[in-house]
N, C-alpha and C. Protein backbone atom coordinates (compact mmCIF):
# COMPACT_ATOMS: atom_id res chain seq x y z
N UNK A 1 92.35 101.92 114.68
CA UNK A 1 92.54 101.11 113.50
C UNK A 1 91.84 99.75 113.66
N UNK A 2 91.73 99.26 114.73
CA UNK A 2 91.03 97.80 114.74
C UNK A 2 90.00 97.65 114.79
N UNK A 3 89.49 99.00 115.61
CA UNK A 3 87.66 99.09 115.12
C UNK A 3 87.56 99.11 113.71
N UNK A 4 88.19 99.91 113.19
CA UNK A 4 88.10 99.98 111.33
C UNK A 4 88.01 98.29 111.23
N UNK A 5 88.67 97.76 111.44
CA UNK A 5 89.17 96.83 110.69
C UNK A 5 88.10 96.06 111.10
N UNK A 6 87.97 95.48 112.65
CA UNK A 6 86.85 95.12 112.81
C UNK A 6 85.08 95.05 112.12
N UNK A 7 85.23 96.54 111.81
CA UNK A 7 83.91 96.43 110.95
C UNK A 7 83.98 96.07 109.66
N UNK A 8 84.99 96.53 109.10
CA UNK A 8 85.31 96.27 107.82
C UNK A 8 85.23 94.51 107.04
N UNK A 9 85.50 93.85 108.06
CA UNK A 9 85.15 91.88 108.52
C UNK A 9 83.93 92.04 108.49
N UNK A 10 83.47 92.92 109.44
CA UNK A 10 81.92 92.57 109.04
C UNK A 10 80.90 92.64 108.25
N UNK A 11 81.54 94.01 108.02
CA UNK A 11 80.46 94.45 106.22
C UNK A 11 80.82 93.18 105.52
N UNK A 12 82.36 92.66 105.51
CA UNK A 12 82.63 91.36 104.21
C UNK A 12 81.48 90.51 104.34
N UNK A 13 81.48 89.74 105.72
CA UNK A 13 81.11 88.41 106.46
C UNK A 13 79.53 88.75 106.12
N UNK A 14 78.96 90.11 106.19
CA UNK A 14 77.09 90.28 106.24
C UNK A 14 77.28 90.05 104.59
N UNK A 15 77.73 90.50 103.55
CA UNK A 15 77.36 90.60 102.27
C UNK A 15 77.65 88.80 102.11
N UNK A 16 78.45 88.17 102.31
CA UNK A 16 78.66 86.91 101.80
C UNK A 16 77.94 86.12 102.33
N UNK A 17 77.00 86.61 103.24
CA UNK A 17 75.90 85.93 104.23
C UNK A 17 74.61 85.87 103.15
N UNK A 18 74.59 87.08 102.23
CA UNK A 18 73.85 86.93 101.39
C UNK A 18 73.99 86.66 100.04
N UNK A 19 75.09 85.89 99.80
CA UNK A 19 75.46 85.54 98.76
C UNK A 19 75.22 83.60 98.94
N UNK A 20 74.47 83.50 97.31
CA UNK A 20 74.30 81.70 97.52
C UNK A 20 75.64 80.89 97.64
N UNK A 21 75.68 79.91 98.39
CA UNK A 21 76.36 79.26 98.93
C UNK A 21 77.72 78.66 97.59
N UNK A 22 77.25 78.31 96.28
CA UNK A 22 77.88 78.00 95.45
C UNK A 22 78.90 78.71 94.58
N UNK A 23 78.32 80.27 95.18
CA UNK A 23 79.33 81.28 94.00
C UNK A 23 80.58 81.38 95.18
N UNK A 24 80.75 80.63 96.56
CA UNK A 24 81.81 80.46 97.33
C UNK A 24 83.04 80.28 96.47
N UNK A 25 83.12 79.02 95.97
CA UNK A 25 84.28 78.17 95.35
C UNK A 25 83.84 78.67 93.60
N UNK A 26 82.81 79.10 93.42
CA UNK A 26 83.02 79.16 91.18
C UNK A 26 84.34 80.25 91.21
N UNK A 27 84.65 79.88 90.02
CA UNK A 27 85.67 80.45 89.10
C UNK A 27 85.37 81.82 89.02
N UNK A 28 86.08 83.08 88.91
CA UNK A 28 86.07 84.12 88.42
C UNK A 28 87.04 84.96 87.70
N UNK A 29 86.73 85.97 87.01
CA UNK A 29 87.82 86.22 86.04
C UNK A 29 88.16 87.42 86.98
N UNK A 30 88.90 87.70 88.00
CA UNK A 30 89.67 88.93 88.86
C UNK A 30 90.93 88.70 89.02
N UNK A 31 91.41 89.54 89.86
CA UNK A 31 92.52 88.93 90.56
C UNK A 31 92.73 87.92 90.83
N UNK A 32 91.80 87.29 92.05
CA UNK A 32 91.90 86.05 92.30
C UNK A 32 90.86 85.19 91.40
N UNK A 33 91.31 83.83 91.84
CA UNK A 33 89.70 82.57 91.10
C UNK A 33 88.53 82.71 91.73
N UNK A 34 88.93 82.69 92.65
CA UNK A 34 87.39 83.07 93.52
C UNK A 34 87.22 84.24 94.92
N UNK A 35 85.90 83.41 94.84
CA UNK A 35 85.54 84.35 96.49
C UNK A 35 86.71 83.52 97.63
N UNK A 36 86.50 82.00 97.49
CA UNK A 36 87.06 81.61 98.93
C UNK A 36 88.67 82.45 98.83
N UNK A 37 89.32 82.41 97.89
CA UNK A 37 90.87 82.77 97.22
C UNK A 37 91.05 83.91 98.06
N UNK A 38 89.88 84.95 97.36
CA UNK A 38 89.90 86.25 98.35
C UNK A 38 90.09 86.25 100.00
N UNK A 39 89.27 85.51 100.36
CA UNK A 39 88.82 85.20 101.67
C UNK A 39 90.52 84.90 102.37
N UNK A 40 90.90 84.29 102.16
CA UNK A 40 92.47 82.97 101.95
C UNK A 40 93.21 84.45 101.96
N UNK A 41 93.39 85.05 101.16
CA UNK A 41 94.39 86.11 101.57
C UNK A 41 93.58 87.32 101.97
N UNK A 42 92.48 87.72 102.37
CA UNK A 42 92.33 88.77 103.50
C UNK A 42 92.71 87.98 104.93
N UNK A 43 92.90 86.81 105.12
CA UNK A 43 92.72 86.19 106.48
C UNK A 43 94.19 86.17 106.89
N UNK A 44 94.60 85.61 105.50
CA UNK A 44 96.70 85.65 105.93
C UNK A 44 97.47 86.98 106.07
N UNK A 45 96.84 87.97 104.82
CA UNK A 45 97.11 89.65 105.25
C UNK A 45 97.37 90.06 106.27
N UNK A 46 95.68 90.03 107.37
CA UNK A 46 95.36 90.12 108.50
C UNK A 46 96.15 89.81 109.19
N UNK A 47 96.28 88.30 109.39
CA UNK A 47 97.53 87.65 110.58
C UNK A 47 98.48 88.15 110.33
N UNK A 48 99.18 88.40 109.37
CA UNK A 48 100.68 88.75 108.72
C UNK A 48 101.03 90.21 110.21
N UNK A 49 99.80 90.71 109.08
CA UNK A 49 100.37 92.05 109.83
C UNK A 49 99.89 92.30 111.29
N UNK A 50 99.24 91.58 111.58
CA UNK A 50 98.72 91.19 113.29
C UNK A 50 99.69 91.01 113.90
N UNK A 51 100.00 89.97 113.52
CA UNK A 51 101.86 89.35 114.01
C UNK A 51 102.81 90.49 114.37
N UNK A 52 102.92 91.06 112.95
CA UNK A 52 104.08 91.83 112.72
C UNK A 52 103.74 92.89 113.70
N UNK A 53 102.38 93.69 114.09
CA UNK A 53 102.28 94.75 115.16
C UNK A 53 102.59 94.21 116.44
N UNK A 54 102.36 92.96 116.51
CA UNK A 54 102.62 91.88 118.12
C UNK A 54 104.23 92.37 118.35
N UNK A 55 104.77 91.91 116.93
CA UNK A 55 106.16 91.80 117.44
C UNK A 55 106.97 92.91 117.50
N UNK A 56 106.67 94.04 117.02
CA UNK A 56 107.20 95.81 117.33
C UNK A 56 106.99 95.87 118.67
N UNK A 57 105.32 95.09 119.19
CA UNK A 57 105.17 95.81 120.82
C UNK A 57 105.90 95.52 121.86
N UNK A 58 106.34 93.50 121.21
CA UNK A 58 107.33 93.04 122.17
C UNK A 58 108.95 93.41 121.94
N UNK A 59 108.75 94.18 120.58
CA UNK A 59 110.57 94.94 120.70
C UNK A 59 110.84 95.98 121.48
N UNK A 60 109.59 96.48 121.59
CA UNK A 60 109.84 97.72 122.43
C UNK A 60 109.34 97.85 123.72
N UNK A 61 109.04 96.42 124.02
CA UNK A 61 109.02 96.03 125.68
C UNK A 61 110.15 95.53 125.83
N UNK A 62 111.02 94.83 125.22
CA UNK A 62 111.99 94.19 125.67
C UNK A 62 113.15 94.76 125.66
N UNK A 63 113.35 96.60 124.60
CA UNK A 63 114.21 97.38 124.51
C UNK A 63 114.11 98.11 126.12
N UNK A 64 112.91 98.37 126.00
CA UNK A 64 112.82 98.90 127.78
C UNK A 64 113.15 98.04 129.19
N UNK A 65 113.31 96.95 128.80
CA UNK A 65 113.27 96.05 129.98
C UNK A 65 115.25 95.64 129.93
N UNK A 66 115.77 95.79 129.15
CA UNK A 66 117.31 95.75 128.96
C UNK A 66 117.87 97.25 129.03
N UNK A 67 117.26 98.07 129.25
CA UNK A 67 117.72 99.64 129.45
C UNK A 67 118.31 99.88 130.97
């Protein structure tokens, strides 16, 4: 899954590499207002659930270590 994910950052990060610098922050009519908006919650998503796999691994180290 993290290779996925891994590349999946990267296809984003190469296309916005070729995108002009100003359509960063313009307005758009989507979901979100913009590109950066998008950006802002793929990054907090990410951590969210980064976190949240961190902290299953340390429940179930620490269920084993009190056994």
């Amino acid at each position: 899954m993290y290779n996925y994910h891994a590349w999946a950052n990267g296809v984003i990060i190469d296309r916005l590499n070729e995108l002009p610098e100003h359509i960063y922050h313009k307005e758009i009519q989507s979901g979100f207002s913009s590109v950066s908006k998008v950006l802002s919650h793929i990054f907090f998503t990410d951590y969210a659930g980064l976190t949240l796999s961190q902290v299953k691994v340390w429940m179930k180290q620490w269920h084993l270590l009190i056994k």
